[in-house]
N, C-alpha and C. Protein backbone atom coordinates (compact mmCIF):
# COMPACT_ATOMS: atom_id res chain seq x y z
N UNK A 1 -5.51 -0.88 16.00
CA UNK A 1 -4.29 -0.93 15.20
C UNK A 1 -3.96 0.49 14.79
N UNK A 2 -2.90 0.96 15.38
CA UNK A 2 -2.50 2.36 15.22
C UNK A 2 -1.86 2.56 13.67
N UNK A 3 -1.07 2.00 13.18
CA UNK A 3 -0.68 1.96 11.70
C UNK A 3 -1.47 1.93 10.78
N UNK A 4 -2.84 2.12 11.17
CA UNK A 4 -3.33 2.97 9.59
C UNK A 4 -3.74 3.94 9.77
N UNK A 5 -2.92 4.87 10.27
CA UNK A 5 -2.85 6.48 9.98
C UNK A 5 -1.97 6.77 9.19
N UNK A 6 -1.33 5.91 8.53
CA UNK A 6 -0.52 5.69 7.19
C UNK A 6 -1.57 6.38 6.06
N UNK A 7 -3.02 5.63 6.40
CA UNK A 7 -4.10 6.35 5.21
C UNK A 7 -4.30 7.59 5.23
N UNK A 8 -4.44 8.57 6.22
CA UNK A 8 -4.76 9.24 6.85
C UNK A 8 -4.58 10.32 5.43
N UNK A 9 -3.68 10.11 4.40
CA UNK A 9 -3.33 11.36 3.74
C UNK A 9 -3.34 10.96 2.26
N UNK A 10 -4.09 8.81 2.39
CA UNK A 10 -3.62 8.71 0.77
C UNK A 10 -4.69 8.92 -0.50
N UNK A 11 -5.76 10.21 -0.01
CA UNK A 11 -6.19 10.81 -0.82
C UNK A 11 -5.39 11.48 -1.90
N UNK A 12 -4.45 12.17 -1.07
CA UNK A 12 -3.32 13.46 -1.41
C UNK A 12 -2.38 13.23 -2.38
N UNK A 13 -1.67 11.63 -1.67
CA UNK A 13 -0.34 10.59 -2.49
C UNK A 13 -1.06 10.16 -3.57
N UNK A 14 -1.93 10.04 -3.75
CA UNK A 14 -2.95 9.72 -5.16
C UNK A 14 -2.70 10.67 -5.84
N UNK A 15 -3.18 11.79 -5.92
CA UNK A 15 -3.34 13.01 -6.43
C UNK A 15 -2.40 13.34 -7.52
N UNK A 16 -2.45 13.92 -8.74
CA UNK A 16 -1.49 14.32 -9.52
C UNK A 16 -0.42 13.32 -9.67
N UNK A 17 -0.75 12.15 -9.98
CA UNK A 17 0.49 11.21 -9.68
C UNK A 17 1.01 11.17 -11.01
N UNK A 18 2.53 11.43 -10.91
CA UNK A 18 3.49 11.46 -11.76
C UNK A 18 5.18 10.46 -11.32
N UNK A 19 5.89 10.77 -11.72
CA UNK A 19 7.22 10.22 -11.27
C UNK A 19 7.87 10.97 -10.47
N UNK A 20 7.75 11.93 -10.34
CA UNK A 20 8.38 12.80 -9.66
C UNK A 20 8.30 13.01 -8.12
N UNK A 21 6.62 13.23 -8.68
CA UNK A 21 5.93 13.64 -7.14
C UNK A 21 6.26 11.88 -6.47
N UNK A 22 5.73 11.22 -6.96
CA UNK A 22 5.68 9.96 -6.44
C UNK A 22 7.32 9.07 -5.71
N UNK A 23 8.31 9.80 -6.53
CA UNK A 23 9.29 9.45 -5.53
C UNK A 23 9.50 10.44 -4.69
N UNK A 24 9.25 11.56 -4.96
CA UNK A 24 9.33 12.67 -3.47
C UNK A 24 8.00 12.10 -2.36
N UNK A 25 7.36 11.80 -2.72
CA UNK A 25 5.94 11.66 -2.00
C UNK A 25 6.20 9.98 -0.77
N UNK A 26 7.19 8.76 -1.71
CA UNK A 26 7.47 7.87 -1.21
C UNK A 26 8.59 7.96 -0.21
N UNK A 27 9.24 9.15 -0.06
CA UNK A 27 10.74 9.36 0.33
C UNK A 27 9.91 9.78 1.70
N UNK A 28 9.01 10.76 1.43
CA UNK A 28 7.97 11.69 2.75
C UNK A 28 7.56 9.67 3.77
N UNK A 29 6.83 9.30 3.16
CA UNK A 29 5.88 8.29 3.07
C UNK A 29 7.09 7.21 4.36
N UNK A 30 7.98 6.82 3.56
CA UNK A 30 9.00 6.15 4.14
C UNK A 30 9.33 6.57 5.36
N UNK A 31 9.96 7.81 5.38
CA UNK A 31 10.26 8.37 6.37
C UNK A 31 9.08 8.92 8.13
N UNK A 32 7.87 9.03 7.22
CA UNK A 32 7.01 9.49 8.42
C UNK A 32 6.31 8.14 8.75
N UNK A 33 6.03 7.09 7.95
CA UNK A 33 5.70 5.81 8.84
C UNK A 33 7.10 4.65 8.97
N UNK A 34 8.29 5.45 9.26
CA UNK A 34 9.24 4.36 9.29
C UNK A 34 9.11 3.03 10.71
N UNK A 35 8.74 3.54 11.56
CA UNK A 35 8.43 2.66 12.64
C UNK A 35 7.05 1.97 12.52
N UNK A 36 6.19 2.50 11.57
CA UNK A 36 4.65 1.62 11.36
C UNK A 36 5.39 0.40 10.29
N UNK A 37 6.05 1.00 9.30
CA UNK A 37 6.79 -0.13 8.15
C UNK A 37 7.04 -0.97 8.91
N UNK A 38 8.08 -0.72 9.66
CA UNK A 38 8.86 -1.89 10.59
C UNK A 38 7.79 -3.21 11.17
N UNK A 39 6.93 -2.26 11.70
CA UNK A 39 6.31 -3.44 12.55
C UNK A 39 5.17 -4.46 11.90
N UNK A 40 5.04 -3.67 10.44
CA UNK A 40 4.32 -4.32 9.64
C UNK A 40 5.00 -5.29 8.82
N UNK A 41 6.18 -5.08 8.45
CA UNK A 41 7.44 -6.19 8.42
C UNK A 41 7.41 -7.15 9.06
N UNK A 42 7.03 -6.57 10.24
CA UNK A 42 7.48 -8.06 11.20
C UNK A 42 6.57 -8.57 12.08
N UNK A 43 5.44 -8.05 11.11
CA UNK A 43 4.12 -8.66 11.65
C UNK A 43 3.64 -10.13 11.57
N UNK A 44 2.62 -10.97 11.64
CA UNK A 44 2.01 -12.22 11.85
C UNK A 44 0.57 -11.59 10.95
N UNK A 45 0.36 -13.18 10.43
CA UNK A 45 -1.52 -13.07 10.25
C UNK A 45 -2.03 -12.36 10.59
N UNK A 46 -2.09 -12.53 12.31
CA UNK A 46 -3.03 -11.80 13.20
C UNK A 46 -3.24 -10.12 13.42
N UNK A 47 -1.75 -10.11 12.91
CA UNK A 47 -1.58 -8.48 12.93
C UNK A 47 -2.35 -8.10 11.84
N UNK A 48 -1.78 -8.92 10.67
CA UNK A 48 -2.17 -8.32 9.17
C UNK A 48 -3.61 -8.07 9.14
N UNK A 49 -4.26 -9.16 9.80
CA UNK A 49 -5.82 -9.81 9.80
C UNK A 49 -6.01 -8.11 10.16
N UNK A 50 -5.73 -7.55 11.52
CA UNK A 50 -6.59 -6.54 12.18
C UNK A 50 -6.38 -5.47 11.76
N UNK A 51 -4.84 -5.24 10.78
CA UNK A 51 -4.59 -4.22 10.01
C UNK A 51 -5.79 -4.09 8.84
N UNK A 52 -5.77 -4.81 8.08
CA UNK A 52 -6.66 -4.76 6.57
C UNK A 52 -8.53 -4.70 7.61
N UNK A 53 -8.63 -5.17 8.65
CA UNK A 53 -9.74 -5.02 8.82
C UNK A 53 -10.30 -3.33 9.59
N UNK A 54 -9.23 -2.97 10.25
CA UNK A 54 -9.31 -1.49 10.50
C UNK A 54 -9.97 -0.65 9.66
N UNK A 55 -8.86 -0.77 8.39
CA UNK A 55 -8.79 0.10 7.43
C UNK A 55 -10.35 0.00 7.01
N UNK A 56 -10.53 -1.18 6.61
CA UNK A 56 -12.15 -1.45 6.32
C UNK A 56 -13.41 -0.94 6.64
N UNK A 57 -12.99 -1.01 7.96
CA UNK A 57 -13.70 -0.46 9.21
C UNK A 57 -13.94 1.20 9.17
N UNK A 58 -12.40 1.94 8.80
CA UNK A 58 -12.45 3.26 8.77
C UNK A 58 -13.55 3.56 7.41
N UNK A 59 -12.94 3.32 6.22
CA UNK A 59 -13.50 3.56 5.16
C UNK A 59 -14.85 2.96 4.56
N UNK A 60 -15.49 2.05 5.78
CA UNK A 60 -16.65 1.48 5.39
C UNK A 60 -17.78 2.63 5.32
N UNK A 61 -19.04 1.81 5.04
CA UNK A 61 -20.23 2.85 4.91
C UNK A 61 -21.20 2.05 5.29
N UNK A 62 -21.77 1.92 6.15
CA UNK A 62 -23.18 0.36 6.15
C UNK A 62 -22.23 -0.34 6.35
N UNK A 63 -20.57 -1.04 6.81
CA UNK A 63 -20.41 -2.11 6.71
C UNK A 63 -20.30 -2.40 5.12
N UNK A 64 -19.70 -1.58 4.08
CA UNK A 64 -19.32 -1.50 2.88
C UNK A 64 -18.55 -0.59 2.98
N UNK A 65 -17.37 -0.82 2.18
CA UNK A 65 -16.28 0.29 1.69
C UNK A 65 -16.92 0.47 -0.21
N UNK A 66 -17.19 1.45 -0.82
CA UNK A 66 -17.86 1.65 -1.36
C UNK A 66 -16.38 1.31 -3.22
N UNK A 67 -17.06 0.87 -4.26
CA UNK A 67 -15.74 0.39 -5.18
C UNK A 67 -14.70 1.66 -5.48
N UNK A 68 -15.07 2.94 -5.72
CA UNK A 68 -14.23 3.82 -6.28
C UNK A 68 -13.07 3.96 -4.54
N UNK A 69 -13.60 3.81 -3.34
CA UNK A 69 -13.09 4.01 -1.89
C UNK A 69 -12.19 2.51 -2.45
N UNK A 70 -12.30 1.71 -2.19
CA UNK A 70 -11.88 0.26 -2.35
C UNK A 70 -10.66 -0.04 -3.45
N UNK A 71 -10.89 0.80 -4.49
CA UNK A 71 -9.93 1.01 -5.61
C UNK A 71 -8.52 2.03 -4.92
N UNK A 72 -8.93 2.90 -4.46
CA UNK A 72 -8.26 4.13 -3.91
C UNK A 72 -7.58 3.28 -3.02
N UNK A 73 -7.85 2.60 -1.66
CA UNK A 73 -7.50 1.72 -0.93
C UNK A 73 -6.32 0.67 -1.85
N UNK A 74 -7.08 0.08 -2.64
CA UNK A 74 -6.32 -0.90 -2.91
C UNK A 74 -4.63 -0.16 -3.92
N UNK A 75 -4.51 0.88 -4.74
CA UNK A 75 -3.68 1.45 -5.09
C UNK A 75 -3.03 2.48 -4.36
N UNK A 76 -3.57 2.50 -3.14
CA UNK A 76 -2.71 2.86 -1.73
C UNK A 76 -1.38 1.86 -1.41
N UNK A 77 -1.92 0.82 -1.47
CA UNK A 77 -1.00 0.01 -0.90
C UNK A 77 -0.40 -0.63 -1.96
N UNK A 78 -0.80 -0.65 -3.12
CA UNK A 78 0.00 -1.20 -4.36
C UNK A 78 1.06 -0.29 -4.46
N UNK A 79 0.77 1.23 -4.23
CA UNK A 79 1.81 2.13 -4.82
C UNK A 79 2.93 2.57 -3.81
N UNK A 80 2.20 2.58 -2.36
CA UNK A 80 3.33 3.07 -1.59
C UNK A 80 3.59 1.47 -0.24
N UNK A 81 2.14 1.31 0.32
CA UNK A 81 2.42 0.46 1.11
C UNK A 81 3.29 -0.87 1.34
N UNK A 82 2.81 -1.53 0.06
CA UNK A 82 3.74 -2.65 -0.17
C UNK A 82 5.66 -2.14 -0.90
N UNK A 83 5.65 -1.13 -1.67
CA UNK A 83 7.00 -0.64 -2.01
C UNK A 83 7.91 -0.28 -1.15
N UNK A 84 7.12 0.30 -0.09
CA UNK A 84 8.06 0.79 1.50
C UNK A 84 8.05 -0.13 2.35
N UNK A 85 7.24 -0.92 2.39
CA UNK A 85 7.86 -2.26 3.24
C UNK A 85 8.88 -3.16 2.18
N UNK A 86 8.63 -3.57 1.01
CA UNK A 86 9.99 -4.03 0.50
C UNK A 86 11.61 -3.14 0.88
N UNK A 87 10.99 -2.11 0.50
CA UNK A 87 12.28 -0.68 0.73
C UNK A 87 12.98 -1.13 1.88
N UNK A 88 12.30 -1.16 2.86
CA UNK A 88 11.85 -0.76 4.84
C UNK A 88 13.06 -2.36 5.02
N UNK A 89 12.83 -3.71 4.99
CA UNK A 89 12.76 -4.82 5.60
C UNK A 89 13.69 -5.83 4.57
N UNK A 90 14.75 -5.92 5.34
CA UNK A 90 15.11 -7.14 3.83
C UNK A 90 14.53 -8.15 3.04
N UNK A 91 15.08 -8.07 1.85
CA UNK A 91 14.64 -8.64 0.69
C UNK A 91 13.26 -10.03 0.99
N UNK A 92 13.60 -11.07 1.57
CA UNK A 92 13.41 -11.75 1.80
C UNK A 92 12.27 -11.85 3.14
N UNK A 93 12.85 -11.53 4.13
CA UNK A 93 11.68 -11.33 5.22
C UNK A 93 10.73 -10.10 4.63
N UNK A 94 10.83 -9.12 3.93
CA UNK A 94 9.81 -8.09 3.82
C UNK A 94 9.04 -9.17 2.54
N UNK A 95 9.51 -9.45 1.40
CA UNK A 95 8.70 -10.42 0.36
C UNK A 95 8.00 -11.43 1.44
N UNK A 96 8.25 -12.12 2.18
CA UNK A 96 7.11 -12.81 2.78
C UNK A 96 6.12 -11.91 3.98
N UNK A 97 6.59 -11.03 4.26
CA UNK A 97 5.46 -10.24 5.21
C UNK A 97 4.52 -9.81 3.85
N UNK A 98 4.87 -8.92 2.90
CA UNK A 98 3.79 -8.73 1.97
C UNK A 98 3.12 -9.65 1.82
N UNK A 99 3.95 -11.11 1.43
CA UNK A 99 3.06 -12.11 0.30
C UNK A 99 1.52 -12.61 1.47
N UNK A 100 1.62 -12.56 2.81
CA UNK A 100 1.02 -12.56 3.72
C UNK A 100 -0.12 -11.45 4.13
N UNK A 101 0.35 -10.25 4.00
CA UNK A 101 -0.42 -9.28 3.64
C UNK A 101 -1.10 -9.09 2.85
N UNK A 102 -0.82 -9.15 1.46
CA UNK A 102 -1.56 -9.23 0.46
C UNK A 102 -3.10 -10.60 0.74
N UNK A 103 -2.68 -11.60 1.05
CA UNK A 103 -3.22 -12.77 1.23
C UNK A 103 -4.35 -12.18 2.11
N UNK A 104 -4.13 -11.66 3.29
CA UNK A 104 -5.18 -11.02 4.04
C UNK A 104 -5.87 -9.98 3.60
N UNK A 105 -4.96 -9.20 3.09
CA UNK A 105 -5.69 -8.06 2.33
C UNK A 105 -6.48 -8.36 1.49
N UNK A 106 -6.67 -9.04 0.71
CA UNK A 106 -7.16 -9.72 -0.58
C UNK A 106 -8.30 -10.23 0.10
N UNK A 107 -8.68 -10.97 1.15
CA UNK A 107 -9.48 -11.75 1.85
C UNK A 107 -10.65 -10.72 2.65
N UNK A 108 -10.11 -9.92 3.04
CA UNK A 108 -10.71 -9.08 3.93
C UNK A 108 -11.42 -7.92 2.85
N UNK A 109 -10.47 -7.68 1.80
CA UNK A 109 -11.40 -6.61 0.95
C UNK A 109 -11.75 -7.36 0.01
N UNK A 110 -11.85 -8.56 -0.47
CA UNK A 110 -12.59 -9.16 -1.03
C UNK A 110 -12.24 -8.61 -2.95
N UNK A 111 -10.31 -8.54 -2.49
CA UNK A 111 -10.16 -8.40 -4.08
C UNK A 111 -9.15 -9.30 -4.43
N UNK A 112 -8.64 -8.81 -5.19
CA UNK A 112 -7.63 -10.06 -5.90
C UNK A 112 -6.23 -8.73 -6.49
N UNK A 113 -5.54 -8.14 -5.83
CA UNK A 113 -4.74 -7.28 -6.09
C UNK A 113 -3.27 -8.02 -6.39
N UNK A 114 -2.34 -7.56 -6.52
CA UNK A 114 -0.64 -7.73 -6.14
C UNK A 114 0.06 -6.68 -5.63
N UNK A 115 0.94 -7.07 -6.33
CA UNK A 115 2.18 -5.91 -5.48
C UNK A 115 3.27 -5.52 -6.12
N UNK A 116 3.98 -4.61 -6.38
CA UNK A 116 5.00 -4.32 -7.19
C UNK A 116 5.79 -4.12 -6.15
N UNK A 117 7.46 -3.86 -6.53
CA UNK A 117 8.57 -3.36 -6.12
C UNK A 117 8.48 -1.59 -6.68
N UNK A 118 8.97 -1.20 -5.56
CA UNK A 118 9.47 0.62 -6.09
C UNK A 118 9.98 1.15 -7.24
N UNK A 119 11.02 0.15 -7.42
CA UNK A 119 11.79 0.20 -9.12
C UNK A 119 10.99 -0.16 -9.88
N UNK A 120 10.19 -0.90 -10.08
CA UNK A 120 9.60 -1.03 -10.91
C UNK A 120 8.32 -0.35 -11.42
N UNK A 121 7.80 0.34 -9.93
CA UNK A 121 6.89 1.35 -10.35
C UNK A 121 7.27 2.48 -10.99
N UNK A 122 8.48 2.95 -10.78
CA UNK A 122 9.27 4.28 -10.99
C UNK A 122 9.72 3.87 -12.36
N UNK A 123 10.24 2.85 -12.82
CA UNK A 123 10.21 2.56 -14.81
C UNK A 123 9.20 2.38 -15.31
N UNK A 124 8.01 1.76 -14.52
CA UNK A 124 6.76 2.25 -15.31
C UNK A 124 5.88 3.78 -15.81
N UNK A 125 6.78 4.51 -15.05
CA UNK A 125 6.79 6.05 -15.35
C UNK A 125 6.94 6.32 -16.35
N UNK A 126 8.19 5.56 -17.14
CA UNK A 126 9.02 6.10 -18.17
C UNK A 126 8.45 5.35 -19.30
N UNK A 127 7.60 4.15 -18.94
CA UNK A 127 6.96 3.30 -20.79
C UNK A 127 5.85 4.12 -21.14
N UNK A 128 5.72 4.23 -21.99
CA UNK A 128 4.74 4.52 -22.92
C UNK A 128 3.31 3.71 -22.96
N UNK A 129 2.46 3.99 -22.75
CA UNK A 129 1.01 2.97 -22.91
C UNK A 129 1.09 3.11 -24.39
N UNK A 130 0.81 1.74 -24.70
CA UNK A 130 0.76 1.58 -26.43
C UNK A 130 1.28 2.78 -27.50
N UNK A 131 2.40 3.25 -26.67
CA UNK A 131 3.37 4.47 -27.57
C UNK A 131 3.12 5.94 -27.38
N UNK A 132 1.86 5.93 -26.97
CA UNK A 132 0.51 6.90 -27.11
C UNK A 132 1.15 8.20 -26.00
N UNK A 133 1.17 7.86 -24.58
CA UNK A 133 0.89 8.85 -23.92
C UNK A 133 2.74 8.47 -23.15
């Protein structure tokens, strides 16, 4: 499965994450896997199945992806993966390729994650944690 060289850099898209960087970083993101989005849009189970198990595969250790790797992984795709395929795929067909994805993803890494929309990550920029920060 050639589409996860999408990971290839989401050490980096992690990094310093702010609002700023993060919509310049998603605009990059969008644009350089626009044909991996697509086909992950309009993927099947089977695809999803061998996608989430790749990735696994890359970042394993012993046949373990290790929790702080697994966390990183999993807010990979919370922050950009699943937001650019909503972005990428209309409303409706991209919400059920995720809700499918997720389902596999969840299965295969053995977590229990979700998924946000882009807008909504990008106003979570702007709240306040308990007023504080």
């Amino acid at each position: 499965m050639d589409n996860i060289k999408m990971f290839n850099d989401y050490e980096i898209l992690l990094t310093g994450f702010n609002r700023n960087k993060y919509i310049k970083n998603m605009e990059v993101f969008k644009e350089k896997y626009k044909d991996d989005l697509s086909a992950l849009t309009d993927g099947d189970e089977g695809m999803y199945r061998s996608f989430a198990e790749a990735v696994y595969k890359k970042y394993s250790f012993l046949g373990k992806v290790g929790k702080m790797k697994k966390k990183d992984l999993n807010l990979f795709m919370i922050y950009y993966v699943f937001p650019a395929m909503l972005l990428n795929g209309g409303k409706d067909k991209a919400t059920a390729a995720c809700d499918l994805l997720l389902k596999t993803w969840n299965d295969v890494f053995g977590t229990d994650i979700s998924y946000l929309e882009y807008a909504t990550i990008v106003e979570g920029f702007n709240n306040k944690l308990f007023g504080v920060i």
